[in-house]
PDB file of N, CA and C in Angstrom:
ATOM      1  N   UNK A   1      16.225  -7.160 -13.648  1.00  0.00           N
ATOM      2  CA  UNK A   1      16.273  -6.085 -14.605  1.00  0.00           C
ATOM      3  C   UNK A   1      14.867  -5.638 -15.004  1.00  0.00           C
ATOM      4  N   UNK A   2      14.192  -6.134 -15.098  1.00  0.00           N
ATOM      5  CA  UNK A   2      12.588  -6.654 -15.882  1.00  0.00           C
ATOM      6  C   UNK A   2      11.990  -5.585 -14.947  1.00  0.00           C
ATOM      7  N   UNK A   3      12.151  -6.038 -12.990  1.00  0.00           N
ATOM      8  CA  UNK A   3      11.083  -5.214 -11.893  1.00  0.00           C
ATOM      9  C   UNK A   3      11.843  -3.903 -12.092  1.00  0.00           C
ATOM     10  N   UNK A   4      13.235  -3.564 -11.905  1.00  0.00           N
ATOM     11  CA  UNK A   4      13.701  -2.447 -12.044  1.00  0.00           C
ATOM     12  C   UNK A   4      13.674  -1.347 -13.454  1.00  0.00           C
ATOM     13  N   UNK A   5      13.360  -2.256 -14.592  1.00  0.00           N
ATOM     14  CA  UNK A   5      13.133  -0.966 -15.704  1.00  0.00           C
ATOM     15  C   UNK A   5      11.657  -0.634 -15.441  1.00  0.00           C
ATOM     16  N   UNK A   6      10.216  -1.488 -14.894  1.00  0.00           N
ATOM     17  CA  UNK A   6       9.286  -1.276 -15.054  1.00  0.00           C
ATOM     18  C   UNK A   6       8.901  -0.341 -13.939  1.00  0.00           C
ATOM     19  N   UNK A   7       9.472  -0.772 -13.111  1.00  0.00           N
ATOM     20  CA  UNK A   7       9.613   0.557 -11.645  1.00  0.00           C
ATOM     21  C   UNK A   7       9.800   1.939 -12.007  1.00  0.00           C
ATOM     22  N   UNK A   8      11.281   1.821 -13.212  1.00  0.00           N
ATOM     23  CA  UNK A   8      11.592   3.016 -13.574  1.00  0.00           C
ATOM     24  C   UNK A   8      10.366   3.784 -14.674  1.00  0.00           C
ATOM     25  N   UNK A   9       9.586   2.998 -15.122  1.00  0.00           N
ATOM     26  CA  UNK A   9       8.629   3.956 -15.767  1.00  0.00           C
ATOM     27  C   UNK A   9       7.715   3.959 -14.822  1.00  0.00           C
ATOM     28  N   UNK A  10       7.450   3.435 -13.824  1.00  0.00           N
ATOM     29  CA  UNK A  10       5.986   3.769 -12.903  1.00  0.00           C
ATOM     30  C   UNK A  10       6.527   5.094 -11.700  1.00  0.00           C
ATOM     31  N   UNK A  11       8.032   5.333 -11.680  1.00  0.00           N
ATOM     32  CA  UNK A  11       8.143   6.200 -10.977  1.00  0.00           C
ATOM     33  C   UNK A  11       8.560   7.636 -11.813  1.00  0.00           C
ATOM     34  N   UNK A  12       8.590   7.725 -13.132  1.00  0.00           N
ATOM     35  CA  UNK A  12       9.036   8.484 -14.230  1.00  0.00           C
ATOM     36  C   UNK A  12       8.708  10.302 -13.832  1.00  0.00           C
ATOM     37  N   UNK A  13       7.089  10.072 -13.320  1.00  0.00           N
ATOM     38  CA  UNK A  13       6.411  11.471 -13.339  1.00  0.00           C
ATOM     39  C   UNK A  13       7.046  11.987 -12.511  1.00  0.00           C
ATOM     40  N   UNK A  14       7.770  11.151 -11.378  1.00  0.00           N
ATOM     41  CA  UNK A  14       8.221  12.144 -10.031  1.00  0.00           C
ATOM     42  C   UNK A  14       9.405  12.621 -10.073  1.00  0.00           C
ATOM     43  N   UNK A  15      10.306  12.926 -11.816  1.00  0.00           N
ATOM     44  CA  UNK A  15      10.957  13.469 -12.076  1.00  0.00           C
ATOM     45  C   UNK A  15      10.905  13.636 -13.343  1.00  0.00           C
ATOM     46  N   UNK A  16      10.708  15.319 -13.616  1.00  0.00           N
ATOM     47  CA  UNK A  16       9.850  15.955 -14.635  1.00  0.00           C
ATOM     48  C   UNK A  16      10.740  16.587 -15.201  1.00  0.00           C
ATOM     49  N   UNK A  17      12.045  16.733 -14.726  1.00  0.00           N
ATOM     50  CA  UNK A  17      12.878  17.977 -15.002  1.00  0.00           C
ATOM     51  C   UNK A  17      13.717  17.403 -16.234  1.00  0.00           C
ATOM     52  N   UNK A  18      14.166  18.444 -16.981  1.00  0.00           N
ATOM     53  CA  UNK A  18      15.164  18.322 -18.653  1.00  0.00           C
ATOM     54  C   UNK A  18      16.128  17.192 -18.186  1.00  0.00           C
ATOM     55  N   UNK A  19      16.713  17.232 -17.119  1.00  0.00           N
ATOM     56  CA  UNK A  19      18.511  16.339 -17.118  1.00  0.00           C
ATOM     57  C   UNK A  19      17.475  15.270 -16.590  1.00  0.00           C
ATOM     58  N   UNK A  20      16.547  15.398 -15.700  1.00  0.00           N
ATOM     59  CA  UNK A  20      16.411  13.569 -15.120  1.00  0.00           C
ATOM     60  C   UNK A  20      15.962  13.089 -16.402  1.00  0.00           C
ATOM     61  N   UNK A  21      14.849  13.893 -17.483  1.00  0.00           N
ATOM     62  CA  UNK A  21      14.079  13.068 -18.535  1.00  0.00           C
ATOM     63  C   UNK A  21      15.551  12.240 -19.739  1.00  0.00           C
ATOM     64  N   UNK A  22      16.198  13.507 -19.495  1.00  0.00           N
ATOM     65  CA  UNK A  22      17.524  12.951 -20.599  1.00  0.00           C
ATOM     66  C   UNK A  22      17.862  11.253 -19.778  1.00  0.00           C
ATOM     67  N   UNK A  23      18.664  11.541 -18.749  1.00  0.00           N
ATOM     68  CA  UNK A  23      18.857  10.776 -17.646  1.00  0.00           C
ATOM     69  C   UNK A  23      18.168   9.393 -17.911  1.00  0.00           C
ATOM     70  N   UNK A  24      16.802   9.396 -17.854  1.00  0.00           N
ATOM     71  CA  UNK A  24      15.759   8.692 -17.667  1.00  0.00           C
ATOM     72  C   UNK A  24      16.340   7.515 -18.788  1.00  0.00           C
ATOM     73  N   UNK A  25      16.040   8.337 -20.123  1.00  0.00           N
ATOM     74  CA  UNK A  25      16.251   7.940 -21.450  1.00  0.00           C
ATOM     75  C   UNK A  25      17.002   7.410 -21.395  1.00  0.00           C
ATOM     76  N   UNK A  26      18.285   7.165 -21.164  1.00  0.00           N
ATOM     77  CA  UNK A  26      19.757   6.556 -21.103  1.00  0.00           C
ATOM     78  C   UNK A  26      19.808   5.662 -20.183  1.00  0.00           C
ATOM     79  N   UNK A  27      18.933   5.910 -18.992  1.00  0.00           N
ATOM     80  CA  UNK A  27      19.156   4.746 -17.861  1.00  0.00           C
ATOM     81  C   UNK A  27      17.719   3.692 -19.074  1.00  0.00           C
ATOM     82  N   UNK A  28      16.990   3.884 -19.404  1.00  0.00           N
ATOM     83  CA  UNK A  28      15.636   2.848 -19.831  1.00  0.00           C
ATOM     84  C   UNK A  28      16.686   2.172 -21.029  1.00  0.00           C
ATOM     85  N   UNK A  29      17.312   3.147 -21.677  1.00  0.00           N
ATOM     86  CA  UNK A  29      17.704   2.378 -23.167  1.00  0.00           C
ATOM     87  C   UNK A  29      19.142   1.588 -22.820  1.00  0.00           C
ATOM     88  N   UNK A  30      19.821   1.662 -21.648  1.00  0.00           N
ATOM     89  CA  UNK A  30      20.946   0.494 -20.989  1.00  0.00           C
ATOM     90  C   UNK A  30      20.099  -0.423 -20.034  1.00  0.00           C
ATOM     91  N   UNK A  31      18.932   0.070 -20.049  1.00  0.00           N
ATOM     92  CA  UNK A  31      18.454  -1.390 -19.115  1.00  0.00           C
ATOM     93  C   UNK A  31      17.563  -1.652 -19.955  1.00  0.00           C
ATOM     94  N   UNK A  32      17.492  -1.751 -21.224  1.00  0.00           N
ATOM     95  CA  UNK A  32      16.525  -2.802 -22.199  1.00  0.00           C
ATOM     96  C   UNK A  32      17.335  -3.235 -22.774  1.00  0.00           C
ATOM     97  N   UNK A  33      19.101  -3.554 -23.286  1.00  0.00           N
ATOM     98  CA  UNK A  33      19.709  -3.994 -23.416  1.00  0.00           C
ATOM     99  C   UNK A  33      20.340  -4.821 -22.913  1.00  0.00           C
ATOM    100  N   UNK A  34      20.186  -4.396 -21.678  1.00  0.00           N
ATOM    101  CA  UNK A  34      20.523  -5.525 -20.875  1.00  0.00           C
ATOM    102  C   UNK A  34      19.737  -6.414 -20.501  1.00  0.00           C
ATOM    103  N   UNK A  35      18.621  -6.335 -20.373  1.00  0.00           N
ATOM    104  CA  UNK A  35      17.319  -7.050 -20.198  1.00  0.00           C
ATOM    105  C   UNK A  35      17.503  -7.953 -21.463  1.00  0.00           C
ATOM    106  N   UNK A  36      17.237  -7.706 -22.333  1.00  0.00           N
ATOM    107  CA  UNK A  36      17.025  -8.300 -23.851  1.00  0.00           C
ATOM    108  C   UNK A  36      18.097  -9.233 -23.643  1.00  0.00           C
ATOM    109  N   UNK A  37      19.887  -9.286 -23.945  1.00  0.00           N
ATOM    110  CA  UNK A  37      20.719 -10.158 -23.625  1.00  0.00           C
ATOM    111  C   UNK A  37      20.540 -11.086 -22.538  1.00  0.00           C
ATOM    112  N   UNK A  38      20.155 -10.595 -20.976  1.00  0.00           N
ATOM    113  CA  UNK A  38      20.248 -11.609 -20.219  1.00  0.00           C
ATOM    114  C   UNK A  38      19.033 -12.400 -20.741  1.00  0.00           C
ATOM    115  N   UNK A  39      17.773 -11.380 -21.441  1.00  0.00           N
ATOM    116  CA  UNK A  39      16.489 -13.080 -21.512  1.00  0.00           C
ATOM    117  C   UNK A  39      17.009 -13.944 -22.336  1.00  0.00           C
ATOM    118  N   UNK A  40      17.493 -13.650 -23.206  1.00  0.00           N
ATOM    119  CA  UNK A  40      17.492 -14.147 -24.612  1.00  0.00           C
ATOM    120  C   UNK A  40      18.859 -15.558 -23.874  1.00  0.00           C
ATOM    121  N   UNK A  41      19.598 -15.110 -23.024  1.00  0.00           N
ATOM    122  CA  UNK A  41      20.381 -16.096 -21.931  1.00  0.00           C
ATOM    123  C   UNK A  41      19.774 -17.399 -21.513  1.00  0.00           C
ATOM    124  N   UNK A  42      18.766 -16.407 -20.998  1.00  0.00           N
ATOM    125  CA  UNK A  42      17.858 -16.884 -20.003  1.00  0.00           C
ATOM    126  C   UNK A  42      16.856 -18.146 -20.996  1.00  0.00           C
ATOM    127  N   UNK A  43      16.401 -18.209 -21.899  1.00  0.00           N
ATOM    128  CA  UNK A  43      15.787 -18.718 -22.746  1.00  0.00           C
ATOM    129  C   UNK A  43      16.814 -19.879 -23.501  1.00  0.00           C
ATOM    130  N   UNK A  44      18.068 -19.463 -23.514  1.00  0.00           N
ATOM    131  CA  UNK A  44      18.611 -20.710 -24.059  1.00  0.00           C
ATOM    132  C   UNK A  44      18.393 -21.442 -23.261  1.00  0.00           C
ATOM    133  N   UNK A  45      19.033 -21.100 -21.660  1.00  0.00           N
ATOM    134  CA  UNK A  45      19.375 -22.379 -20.429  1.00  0.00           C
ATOM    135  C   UNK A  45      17.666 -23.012 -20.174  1.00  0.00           C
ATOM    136  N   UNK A  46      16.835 -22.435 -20.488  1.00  0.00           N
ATOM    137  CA  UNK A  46      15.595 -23.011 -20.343  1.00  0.00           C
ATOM    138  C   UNK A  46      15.363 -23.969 -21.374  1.00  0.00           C
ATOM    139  N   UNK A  47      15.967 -23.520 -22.678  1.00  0.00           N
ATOM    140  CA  UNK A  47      15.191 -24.640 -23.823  1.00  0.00           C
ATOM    141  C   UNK A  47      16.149 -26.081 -23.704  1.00  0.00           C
ATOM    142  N   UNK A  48      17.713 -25.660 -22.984  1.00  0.00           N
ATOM    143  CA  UNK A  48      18.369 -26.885 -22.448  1.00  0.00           C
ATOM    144  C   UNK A  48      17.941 -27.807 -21.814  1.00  0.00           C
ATOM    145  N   UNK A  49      17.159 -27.296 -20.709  1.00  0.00           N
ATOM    146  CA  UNK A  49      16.104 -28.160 -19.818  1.00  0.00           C
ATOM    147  C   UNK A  49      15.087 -28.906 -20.396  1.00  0.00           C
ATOM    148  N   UNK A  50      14.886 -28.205 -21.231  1.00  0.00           N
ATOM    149  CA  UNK A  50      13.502 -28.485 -21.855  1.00  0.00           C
ATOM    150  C   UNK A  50      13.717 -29.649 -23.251  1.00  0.00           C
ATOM    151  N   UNK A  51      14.687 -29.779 -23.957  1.00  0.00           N
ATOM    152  CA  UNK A  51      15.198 -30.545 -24.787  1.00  0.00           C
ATOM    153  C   UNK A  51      14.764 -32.081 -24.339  1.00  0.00           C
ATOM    154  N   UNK A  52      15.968 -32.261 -23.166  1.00  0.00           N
ATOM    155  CA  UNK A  52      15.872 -33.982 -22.807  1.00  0.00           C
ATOM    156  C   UNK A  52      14.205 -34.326 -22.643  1.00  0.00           C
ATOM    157  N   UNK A  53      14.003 -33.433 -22.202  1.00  0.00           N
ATOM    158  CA  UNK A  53      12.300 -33.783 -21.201  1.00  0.00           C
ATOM    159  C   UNK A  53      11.501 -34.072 -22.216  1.00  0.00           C
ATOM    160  N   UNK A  54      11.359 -33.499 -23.472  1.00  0.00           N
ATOM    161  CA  UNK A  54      10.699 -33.797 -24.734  1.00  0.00           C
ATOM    162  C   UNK A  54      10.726 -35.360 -25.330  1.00  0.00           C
ATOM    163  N   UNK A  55      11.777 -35.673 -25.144  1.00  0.00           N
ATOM    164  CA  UNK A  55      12.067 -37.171 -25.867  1.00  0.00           C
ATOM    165  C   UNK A  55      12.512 -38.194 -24.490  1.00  0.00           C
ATOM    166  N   UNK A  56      12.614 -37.821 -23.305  1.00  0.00           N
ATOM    167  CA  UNK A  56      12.821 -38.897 -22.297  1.00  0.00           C
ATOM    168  C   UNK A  56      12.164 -40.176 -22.472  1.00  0.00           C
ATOM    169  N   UNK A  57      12.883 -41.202 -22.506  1.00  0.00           N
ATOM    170  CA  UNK A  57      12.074 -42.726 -22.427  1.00  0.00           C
ATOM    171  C   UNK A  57      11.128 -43.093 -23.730  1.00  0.00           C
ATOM    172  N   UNK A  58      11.026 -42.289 -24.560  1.00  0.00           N
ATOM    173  CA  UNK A  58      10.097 -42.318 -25.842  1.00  0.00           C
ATOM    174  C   UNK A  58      10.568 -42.515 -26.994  1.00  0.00           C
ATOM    175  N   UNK A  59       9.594 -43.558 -28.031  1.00  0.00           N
ATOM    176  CA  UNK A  59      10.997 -43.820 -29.109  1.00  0.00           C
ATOM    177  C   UNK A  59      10.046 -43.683 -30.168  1.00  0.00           C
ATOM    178  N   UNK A  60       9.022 -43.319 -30.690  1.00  0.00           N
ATOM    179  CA  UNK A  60       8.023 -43.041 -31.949  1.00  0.00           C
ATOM    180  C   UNK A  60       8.645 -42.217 -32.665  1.00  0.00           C
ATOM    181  N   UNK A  61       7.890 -41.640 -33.818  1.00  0.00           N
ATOM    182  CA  UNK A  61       8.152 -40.738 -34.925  1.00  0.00           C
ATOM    183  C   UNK A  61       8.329 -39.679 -34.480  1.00  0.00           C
ATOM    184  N   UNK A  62       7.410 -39.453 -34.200  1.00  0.00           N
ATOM    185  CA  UNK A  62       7.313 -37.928 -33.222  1.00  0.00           C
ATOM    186  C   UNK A  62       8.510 -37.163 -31.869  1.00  0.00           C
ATOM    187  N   UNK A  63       8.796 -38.257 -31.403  1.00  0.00           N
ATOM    188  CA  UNK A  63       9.879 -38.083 -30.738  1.00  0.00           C
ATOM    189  C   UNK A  63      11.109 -37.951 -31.109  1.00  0.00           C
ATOM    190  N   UNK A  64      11.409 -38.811 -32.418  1.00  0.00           N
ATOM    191  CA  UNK A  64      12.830 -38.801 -32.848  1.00  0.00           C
ATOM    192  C   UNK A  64      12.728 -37.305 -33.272  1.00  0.00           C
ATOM    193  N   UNK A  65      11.466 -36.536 -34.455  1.00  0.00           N
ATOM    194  CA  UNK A  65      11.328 -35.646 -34.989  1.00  0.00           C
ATOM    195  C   UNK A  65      11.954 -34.300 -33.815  1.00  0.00           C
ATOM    196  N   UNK A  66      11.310 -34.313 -32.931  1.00  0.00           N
ATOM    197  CA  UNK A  66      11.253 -33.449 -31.922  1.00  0.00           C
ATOM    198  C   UNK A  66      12.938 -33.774 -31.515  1.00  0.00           C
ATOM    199  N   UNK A  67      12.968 -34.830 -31.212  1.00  0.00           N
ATOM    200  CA  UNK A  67      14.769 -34.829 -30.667  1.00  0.00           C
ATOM    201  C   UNK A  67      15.902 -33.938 -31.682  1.00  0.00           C
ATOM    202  N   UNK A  68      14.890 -34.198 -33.190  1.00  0.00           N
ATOM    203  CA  UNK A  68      15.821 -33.769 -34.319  1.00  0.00           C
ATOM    204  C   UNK A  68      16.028 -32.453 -34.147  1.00  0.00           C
ATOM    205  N   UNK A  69      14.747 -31.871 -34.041  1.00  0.00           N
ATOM    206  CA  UNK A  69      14.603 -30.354 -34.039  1.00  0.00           C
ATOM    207  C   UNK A  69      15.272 -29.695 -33.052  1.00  0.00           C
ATOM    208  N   UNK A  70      15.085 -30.523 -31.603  1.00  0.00           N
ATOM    209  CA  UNK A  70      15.937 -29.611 -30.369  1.00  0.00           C
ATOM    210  C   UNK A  70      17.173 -29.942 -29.996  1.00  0.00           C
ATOM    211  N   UNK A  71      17.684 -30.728 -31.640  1.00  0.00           N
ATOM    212  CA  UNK A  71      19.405 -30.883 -31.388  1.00  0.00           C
ATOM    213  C   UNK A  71      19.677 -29.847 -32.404  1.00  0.00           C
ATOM    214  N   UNK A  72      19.105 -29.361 -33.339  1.00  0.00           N
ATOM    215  CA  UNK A  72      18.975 -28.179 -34.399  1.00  0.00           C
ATOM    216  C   UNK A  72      19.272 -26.820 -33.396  1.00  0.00           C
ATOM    217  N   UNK A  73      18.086 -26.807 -32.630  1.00  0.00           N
ATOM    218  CA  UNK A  73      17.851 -25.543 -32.233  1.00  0.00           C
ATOM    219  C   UNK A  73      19.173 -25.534 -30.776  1.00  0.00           C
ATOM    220  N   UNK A  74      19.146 -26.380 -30.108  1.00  0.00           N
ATOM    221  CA  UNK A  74      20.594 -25.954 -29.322  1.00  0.00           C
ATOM    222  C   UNK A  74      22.076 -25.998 -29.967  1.00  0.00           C
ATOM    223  N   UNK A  75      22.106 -26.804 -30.914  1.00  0.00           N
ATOM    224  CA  UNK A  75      23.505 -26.420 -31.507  1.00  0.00           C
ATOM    225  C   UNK A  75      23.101 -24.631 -32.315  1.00  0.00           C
ATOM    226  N   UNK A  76      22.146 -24.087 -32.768  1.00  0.00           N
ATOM    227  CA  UNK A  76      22.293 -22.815 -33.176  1.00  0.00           C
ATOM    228  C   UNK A  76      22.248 -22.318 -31.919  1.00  0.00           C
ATOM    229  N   UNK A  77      21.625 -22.269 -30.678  1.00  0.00           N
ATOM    230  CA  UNK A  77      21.903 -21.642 -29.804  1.00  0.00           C
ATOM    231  C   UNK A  77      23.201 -21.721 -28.776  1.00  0.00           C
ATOM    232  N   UNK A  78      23.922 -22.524 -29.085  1.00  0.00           N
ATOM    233  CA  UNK A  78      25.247 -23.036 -28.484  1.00  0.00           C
ATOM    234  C   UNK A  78      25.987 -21.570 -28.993  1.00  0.00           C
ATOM    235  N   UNK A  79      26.178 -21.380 -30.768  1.00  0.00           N
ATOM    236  CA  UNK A  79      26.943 -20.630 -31.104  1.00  0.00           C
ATOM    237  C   UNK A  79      26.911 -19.062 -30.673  1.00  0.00           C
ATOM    238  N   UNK A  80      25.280 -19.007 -29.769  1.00  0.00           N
ATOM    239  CA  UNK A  80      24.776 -17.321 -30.036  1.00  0.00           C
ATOM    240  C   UNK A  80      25.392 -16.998 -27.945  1.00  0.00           C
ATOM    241  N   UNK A  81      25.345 -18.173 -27.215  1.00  0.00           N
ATOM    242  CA  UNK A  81      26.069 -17.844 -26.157  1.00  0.00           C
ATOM    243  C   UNK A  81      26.902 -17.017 -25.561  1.00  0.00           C
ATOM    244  N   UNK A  82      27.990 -17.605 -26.905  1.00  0.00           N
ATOM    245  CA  UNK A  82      29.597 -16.351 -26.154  1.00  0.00           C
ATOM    246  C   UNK A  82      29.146 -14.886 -26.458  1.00  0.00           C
ATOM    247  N   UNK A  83      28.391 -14.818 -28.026  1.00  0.00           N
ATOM    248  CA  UNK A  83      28.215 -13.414 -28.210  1.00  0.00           C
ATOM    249  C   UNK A  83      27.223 -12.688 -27.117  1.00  0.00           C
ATOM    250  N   UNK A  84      26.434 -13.094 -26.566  1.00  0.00           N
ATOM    251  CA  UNK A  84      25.438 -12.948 -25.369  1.00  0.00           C
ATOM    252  C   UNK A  84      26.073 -12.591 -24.374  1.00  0.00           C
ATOM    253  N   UNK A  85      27.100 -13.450 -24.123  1.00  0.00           N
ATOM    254  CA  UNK A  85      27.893 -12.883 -22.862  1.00  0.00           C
ATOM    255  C   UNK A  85      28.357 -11.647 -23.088  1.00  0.00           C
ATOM    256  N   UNK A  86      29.168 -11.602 -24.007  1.00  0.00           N
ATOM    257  CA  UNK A  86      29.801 -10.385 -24.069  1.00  0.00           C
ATOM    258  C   UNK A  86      28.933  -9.469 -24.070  1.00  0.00           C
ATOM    259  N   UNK A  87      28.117  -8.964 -25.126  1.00  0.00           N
ATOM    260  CA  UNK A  87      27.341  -7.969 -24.799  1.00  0.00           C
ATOM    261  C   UNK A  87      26.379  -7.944 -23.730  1.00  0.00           C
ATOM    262  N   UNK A  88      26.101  -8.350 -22.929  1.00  0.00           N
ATOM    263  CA  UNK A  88      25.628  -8.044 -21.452  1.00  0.00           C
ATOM    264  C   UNK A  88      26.685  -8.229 -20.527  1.00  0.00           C
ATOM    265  N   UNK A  89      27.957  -8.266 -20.339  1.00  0.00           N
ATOM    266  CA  UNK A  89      28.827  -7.371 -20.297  1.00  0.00           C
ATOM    267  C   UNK A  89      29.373  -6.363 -20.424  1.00  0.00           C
ATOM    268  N   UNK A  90      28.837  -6.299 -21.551  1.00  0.00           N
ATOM    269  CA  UNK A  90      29.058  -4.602 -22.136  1.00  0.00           C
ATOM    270  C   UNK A  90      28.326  -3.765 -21.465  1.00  0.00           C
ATOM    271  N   UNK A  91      26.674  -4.604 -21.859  1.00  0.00           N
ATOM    272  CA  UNK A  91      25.786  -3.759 -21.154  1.00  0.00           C
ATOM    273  C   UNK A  91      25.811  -3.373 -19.735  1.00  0.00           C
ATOM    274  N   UNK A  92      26.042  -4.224 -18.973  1.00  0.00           N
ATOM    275  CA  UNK A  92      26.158  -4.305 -17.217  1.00  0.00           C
ATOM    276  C   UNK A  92      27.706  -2.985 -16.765  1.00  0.00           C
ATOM    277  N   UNK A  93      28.645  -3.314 -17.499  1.00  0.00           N
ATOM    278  CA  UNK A  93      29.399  -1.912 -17.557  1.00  0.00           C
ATOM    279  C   UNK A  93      28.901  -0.914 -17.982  1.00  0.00           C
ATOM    280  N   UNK A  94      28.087  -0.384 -19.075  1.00  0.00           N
ATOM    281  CA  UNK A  94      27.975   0.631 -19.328  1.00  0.00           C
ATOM    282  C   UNK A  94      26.589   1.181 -18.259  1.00  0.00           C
ATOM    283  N   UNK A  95      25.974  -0.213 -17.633  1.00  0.00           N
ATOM    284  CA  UNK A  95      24.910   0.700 -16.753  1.00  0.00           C
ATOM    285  C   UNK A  95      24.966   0.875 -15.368  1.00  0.00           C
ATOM    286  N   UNK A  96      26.072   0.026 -15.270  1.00  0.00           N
ATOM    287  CA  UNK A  96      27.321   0.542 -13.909  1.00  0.00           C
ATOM    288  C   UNK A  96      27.617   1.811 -13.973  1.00  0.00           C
ATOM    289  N   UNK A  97      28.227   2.876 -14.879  1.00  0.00           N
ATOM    290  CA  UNK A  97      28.639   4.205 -15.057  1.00  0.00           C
ATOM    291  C   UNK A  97      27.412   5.072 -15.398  1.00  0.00           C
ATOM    292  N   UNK A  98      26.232   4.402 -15.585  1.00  0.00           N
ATOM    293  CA  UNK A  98      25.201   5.572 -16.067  1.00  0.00           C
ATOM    294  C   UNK A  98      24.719   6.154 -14.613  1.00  0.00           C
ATOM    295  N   UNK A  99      24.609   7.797 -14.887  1.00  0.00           N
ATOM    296  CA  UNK A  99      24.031   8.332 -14.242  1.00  0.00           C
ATOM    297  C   UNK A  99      22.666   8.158 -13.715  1.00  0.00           C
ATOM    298  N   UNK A 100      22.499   8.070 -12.280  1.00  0.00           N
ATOM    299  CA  UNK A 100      21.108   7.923 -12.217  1.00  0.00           C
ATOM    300  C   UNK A 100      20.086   9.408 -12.485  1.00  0.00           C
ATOM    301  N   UNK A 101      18.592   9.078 -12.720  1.00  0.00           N
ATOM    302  CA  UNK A 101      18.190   9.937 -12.796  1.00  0.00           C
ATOM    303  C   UNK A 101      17.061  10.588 -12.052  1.00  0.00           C
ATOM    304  N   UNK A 102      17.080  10.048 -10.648  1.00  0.00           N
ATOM    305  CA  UNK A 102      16.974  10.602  -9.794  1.00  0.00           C
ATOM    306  C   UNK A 102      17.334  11.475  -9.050  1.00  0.00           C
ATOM    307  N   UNK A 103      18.569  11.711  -9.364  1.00  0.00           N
ATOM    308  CA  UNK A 103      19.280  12.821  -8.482  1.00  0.00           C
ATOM    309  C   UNK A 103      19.079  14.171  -9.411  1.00  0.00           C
TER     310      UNK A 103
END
């Protein structure tokens, strides 16, 4: 999503006309929505990874602290999941039907 919205502004000038700029607008503002949901995805399943690896094999202050915090922060991110899905669902349909604005 990320190479394809940034493409879409590096190729922007080579369509200048009223309907592609409208066009344009609507294709950039369904693919930063969708972008935004899948990172924000993308960033939970990473901090999952990243949880165990913090406290593996280690038993000090510091570690329990840190274990505390990244059982905090994935149970709040557990709950923000389903809503994630859905709306980049939403989003991925609605930028399935958008007009491109190239043509």
């Amino acid at each position: 999503m990320k190479k394809l919205r940034y493409a879409s502004d590096f190729f922007r000038r080579l369509f200048a006309g009223r309907k592609a700029k409208k066009r344009l607008s609507g294709f950039k503002a369904c693919l930063t929505d969708l972008q935004d949901h899948l990172g924000a995805l993308n960033d939970i399943a990473v901090h999952q990874k990243l949880g165990p690896k913090l406290v593996a094999g280690k038993s000090n202050t510091k570690v329990r602290a840190r274990a505390f915090a990244a059982r905090i922060v994935s149970g709040r991110e557990q709950s923000e999941i389903e809503p994630l899905l859905k709306a980049a669902d939403i989003d991925a349909q609605k930028f399935a039907r958008i007009q491109p604005f190239w043509t």
